[in-house]
Structure formats: C-alpha cells, structure tokens
Protein backbone atom coordinates (compact mmCIF):
# COMPACT_ATOMS: atom_id res chain seq x y z
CA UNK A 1 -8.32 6.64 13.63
CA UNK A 2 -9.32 7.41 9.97
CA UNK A 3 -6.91 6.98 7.42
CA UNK A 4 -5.79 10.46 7.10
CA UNK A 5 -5.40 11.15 10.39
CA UNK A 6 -2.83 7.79 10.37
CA UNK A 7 -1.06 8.87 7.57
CA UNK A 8 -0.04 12.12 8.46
CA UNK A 9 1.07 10.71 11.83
CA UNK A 10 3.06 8.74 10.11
CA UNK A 11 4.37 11.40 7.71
CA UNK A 12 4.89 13.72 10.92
CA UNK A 13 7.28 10.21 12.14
CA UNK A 14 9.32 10.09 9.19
CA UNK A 15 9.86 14.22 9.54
CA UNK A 16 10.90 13.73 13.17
CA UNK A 17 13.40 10.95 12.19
CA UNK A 18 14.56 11.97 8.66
CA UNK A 19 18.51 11.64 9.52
CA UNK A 20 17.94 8.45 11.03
CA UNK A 21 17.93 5.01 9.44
CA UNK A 22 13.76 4.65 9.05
CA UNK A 23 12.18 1.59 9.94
CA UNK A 24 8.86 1.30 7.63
CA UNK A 25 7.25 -0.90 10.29
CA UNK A 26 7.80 1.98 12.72
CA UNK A 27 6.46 4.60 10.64
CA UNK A 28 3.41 2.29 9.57
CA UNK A 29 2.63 1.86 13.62
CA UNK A 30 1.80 5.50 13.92
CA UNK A 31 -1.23 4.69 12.15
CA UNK A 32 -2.06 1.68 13.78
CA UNK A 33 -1.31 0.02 10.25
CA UNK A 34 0.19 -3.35 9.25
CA UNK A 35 3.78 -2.24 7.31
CA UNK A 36 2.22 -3.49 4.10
CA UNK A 37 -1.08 -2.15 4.29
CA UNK A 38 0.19 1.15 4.96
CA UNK A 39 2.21 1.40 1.88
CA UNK A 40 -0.49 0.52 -0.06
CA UNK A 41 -2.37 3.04 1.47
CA UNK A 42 0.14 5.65 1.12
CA UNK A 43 1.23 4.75 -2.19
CA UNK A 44 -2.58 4.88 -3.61
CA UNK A 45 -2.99 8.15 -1.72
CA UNK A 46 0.80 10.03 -3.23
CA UNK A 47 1.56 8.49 -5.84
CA UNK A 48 4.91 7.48 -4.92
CA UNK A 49 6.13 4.68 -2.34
CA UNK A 50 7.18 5.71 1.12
CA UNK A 51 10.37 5.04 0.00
CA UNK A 52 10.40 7.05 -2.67
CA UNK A 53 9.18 10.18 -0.52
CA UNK A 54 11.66 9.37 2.52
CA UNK A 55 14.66 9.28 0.10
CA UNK A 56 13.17 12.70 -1.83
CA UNK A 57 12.82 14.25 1.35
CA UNK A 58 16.32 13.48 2.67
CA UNK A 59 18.20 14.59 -0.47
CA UNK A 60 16.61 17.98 -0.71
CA UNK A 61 17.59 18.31 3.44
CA UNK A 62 21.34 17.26 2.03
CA UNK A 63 21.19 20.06 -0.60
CA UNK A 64 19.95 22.77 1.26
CA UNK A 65 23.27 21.64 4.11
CA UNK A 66 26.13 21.10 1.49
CA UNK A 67 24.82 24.59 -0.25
CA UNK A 68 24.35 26.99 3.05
CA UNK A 69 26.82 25.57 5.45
CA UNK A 70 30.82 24.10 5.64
CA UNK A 71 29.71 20.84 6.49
CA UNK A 72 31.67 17.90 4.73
CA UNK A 73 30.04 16.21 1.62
CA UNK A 74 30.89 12.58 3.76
CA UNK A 75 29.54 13.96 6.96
CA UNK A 76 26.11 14.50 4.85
CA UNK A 77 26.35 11.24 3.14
CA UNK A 78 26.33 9.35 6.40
CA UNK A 79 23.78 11.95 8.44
CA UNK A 80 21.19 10.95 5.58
CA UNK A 81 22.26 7.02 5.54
CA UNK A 82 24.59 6.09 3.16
CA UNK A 83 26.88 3.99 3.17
CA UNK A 84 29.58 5.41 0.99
CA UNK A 85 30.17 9.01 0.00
CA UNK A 86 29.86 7.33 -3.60
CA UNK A 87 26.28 6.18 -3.33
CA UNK A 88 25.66 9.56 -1.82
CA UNK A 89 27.03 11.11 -4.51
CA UNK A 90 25.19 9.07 -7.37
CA UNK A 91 21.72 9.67 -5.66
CA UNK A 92 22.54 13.03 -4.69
CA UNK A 93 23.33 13.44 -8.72
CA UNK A 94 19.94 11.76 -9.74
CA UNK A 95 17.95 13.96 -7.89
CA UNK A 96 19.90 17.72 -8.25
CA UNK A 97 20.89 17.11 -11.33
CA UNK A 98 24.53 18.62 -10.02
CA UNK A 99 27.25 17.02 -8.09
CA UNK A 100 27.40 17.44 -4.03
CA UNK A 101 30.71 19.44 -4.72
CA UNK A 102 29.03 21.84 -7.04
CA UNK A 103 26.33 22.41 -4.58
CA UNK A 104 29.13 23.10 -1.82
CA UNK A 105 30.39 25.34 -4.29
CA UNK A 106 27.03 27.51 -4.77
CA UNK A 107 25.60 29.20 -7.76
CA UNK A 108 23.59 25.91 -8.67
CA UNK A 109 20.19 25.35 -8.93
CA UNK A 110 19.13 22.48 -6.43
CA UNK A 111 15.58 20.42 -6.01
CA UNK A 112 13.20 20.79 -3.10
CA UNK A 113 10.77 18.02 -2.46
CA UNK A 114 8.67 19.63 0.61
CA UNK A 115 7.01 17.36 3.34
CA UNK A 116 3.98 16.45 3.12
CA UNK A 117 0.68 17.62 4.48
CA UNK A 118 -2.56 15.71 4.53
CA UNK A 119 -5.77 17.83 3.41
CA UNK A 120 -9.67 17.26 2.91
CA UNK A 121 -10.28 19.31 -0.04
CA UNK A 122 -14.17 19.89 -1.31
CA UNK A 123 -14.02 20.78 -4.98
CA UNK A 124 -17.54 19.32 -5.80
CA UNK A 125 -19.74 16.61 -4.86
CA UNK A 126 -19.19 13.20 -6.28
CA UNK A 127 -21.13 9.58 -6.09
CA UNK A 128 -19.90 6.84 -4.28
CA UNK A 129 -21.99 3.67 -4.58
CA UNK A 130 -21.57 1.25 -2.04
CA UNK A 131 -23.07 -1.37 0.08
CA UNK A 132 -23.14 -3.39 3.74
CA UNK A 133 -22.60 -6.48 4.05
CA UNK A 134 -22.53 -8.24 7.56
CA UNK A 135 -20.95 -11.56 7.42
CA UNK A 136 -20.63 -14.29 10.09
CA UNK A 137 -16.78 -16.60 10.44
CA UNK A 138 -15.66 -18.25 7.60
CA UNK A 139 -12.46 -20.02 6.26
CA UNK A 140 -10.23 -19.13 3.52
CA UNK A 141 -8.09 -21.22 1.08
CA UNK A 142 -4.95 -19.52 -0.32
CA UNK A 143 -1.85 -19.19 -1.38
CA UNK A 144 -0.16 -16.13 0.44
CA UNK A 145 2.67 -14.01 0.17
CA UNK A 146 5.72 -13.13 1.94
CA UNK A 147 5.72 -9.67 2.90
CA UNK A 148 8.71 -7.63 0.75
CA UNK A 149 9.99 -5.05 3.46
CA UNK A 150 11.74 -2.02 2.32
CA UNK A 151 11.14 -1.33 -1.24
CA UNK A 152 10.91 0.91 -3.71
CA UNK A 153 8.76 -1.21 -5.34
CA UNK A 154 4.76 -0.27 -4.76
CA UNK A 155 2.70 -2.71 -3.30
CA UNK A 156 0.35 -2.67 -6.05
CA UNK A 157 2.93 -3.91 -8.83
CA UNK A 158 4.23 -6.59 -5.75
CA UNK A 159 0.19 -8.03 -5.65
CA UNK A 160 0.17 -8.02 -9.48
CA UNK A 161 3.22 -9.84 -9.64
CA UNK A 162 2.11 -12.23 -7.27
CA UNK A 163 -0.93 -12.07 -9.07
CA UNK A 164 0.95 -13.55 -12.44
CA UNK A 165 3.06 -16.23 -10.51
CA UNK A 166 -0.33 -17.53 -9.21
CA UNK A 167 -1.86 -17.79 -12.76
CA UNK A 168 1.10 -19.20 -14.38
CA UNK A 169 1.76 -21.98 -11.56
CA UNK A 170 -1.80 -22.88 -11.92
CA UNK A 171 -3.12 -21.73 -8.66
CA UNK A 172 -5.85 -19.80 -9.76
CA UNK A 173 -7.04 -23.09 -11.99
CA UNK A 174 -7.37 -25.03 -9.44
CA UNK A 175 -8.61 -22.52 -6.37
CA UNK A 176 -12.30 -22.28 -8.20
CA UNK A 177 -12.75 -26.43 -6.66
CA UNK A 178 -12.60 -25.15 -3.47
CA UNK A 179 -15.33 -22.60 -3.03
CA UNK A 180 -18.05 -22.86 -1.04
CA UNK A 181 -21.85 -23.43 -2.09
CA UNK A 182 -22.78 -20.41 -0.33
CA UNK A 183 -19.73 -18.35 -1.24
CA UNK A 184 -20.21 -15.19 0.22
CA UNK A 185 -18.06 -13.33 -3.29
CA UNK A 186 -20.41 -14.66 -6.02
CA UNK A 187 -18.16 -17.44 -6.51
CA UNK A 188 -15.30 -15.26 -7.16
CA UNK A 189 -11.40 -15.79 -6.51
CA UNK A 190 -10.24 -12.98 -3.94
CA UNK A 191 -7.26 -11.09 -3.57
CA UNK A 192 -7.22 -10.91 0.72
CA UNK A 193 -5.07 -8.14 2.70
CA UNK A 194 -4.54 -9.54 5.88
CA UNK A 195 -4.53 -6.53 8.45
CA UNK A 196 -2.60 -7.87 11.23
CA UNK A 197 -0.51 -10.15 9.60
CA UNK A 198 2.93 -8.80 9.31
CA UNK A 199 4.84 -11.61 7.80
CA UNK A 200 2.10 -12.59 5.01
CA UNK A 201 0.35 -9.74 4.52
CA UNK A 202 -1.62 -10.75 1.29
CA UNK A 203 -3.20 -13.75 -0.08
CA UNK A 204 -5.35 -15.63 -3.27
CA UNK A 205 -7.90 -17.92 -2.24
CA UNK A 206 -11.76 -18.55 -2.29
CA UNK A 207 -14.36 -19.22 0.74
CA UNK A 208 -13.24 -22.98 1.73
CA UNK A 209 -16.18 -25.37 1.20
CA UNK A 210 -13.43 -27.92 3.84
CA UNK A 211 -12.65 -30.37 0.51
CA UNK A 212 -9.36 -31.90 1.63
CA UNK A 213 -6.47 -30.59 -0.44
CA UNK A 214 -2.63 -31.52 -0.97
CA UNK A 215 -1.15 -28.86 -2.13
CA UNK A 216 1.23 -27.58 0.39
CA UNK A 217 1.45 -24.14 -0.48
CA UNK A 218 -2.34 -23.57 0.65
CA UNK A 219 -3.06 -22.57 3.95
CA UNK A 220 -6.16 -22.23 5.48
CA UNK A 221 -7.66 -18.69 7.37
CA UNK A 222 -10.17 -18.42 10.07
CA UNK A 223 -11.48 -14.87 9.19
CA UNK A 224 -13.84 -13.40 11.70
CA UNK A 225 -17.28 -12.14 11.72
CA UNK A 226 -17.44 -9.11 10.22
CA UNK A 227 -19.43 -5.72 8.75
CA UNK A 228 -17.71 -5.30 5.34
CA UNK A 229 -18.46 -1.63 3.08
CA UNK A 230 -18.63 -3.13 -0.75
CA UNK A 231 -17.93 -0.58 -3.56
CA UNK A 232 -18.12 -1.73 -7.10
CA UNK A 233 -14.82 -1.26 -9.10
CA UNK A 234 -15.44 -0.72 -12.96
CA UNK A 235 -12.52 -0.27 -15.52
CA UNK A 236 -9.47 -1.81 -17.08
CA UNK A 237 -7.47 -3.12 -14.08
CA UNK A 238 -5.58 -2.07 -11.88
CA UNK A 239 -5.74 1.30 -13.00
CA UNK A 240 -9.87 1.27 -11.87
CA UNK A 241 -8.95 -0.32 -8.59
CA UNK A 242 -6.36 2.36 -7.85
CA UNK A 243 -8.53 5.30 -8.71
CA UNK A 244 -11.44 4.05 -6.57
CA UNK A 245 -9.40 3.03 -3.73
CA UNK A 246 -7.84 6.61 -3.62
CA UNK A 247 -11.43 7.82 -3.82
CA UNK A 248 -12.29 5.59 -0.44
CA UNK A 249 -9.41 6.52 1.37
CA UNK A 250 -9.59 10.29 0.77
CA UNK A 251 -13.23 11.27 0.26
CA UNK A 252 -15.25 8.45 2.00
CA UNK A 253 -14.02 7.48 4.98
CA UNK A 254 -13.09 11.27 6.12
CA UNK A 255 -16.76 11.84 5.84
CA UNK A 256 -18.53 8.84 7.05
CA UNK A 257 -19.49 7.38 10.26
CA UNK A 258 -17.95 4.02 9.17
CA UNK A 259 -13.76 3.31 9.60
CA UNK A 260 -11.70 0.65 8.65
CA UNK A 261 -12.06 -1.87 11.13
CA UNK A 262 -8.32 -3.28 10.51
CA UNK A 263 -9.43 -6.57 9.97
CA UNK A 264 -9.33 -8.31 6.98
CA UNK A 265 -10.13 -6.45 3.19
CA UNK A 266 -10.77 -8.43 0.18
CA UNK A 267 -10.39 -7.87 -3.48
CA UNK A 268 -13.56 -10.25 -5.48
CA UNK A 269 -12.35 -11.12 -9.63
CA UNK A 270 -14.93 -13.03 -11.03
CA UNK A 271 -12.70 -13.37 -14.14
CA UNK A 272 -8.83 -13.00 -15.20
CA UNK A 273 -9.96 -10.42 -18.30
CA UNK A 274 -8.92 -7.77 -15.84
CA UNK A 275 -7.86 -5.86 -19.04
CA UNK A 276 -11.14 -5.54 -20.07
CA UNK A 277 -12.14 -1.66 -20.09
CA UNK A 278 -15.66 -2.93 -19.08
CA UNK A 279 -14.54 -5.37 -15.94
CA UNK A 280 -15.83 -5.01 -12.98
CA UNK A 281 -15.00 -6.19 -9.35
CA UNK A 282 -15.65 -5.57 -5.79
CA UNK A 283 -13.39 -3.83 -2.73
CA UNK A 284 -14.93 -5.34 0.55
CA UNK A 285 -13.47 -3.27 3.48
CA UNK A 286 -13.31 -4.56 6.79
CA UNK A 287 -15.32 -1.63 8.61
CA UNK A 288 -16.57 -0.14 11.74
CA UNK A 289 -18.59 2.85 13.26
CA UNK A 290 -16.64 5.49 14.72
C-alpha cells in the first residue's frame, strides 16, 4: 500500500470513530504504519499533527450539535472526550471564537474544519533526482528514543529535540569512533526511523565497525539487507528535509513502481551546520517494487 492510499485509510478511521476516545496506534495500523512513522508522515503531508486535525475535526462536529439541536453543552463535552464541561468549554472557545452557550443560543458565527481527502494533483512536471542503492546486513550503533505517544507535538520538532540532547550530552562527539571502514553513508552520522519498532521508533548512530563500547545508552541494530531509494536533500535544515520528504510522499511514490518497504529509513548528516542554506544530506528509504 502506497502512502496515500494508507493515509486516507487512516483518515477514513479517525472519521468513523470521531466521538470515540482515538487511539493513534489504531489509526496508524490502517496504513500498515508504525504510530510514529505515521505521524511523521501525516504531519509532513498536512501540515498539522494528527492531533491537531482529530481535535479540529471534533470541535467543528460539537458546533454544528450545540447550534442545530437541544442537546446539553455537557452531553457534547463528554460525546467528543472531555473530561470536564470546563475543558470543553476552553477548547470549544479557542477554536469558535464564542462560548458553547452562545452557540446553543444561535446567531453566531462558528468554524468548520472539513475532513480530509487525499488527492494526486498534476499541476506540472517537476525533477526528482534520486538513486538505488542495494545494501547487504549491517549493524548500527545508537542512541535511540522513546517513542512520545499522543502529542500535539510533531514528530519532526520531537527528532530535533532529540537531535540537541544528543549534541549537548556528547553523543554525536563520540559516535564518529565507531563507524565502519566501509561505511555505507560516506562516513556520516544517521538519523534511523525504525519501521517496526513501536517503543523506540527513532535513533542516532553510525554503521558499527564492532569496537567494544561502554556507554550504556548505545544499543546495537541488526538492520537487514535491503534496496534503499536515495534522494539528495539541499537547504537550510529541517525546513529542506520537510519540503523534499513531502515531495516523496506525494508525487514520487504515487507514481513509481517502487514503495516503501517498511523497513528501516535513514537520515545521512555529514556535518552539524544543518543551518547552512547550502547543506546537503541524504533520505535513504527502505523500498520495494509494487
């Protein structure tokens, strides 16, 4: 399944279960997606977390009740998942911009956020350089981190903040020891999204060249053999990575014979000067013919 397809199966999920209490794992399972992954995905894709849109989307049902029906203000609140008529009320606020008495009461304008629908839309041809790279096993070195479930925080600013702990506690100084002589990244430190792995779905290491280590916040990973698509990422970061990624997900894949493979991606920095308007990196995805 290509990564449209999977999100709007998942989007469809969250429209079938909108007065229910949403389980992001769930909704990331209708397209065959770890939880984290997906949100990436989806957050790349929208623009917004999935959070974000599922709390949108369940206000603007709560308006259109409270302002075309008798039903009770608490009755809403809890319907939609909250746990107090007060938080209901301070969200509902937020997004109307009016009380949920004064939309009872009528004669208000209220906010509709619709649902969303998933297009391919050709408005010109555009260039997408990339490259195949068939790889055999290797091992991994790396520091990983603990999935965050449930936020309205994107994934992207969760990897950049893991990103800055790694830098600060010295992780990235001391990862460049470990790489390998034949280092399949160009003797780079990687950023790795771990498919399948639900409870660390992210990590920082470097192809293991098996030098014993003591640090006991490294692990190591077996990761598979594997095809991998490579597309160059140039630009200040992570504003580049974010616009390119977007670009894979909605005009590559749609249209190629190749599909992620839901193994493991990788993100190669071959330098922390990710500021730089003239850095460039590399997105290896885990891929496979259709």
């Amino acid at each position: 399944m290509d990564w449209i397809t999977g999100i709007q199966k998942a989007i469809n999920y969250v429209e079938a279960n909108i007065s229910e209490n949403i389980d992001y794992e769930e909704v990331a399972k209708q397209a065959f997606s770890s939880s984290f992954h997906f949100q990436r995905v989806f957050g790349i894709l929208c623009g917004f977390t999935l959070g974000e849109y599922i709390r949108m989307r369940k206000l603007t049902l709560a308006g259109s009740e409270l302002s075309s029906s008798d039903i009770r203000v608490i009755d809403v609140a809890f319907k939609y998942g909250y746990d107090t008529p007060e938080s209901f009320s301070r969200a509902f606020t937020r997004f109307h911009g009016v009380t949920p008495s004064q939309a009872k009461q009528g004669g208000v304008a209220l906010k509709s956020f619709s649902p969303l629908f998933v297009k391919l839309i050709l408005d010109g041809g555009s260039m997408i350089n990339y490259r195949i790279e068939t790889k055999g096993a290797f091992q991994l070195i790396c520091k990983k981190l603990k999935a965050i479930h449930n936020t309205e925080m994107t994934t992207e600013q969760i990897i950049s903040d893991f990103w800055q702990k790694c830098i600060v506690d010295g992780t990235t100084s001391v990862l460049p020891k470990y790489i390998c002589e034949n280092d399949i990244f160009g003797y780079c430190i990687v950023g790795a999204s771990f498919g399948s792995d639900a409870e660390f779905p992210y990590g920082i290491g470097v192809h293991y060249n098996g030098e014993p280590f003591t640090d006991g916040s490294f692990v190591i990973e077996e990761i598979p053999a594997q095809t991998y698509l490579v597309f160059t990422c140039a630009g200040k970061m992570p504003e580049a990575f974010a616009k390119l990624y977007q670009r894979i997900c909605s005009e590559f894949f749609p249209t190629n014979e190749y599909q992620p493979s839901g193994g493991t991606n990788f993100e190669s920095y071959p330098s922390a000067d990710v500021s730089n308007p003239n850095y460039t990196c590399e997105i290896w995805i885990a891929a496979e013919k259709k």
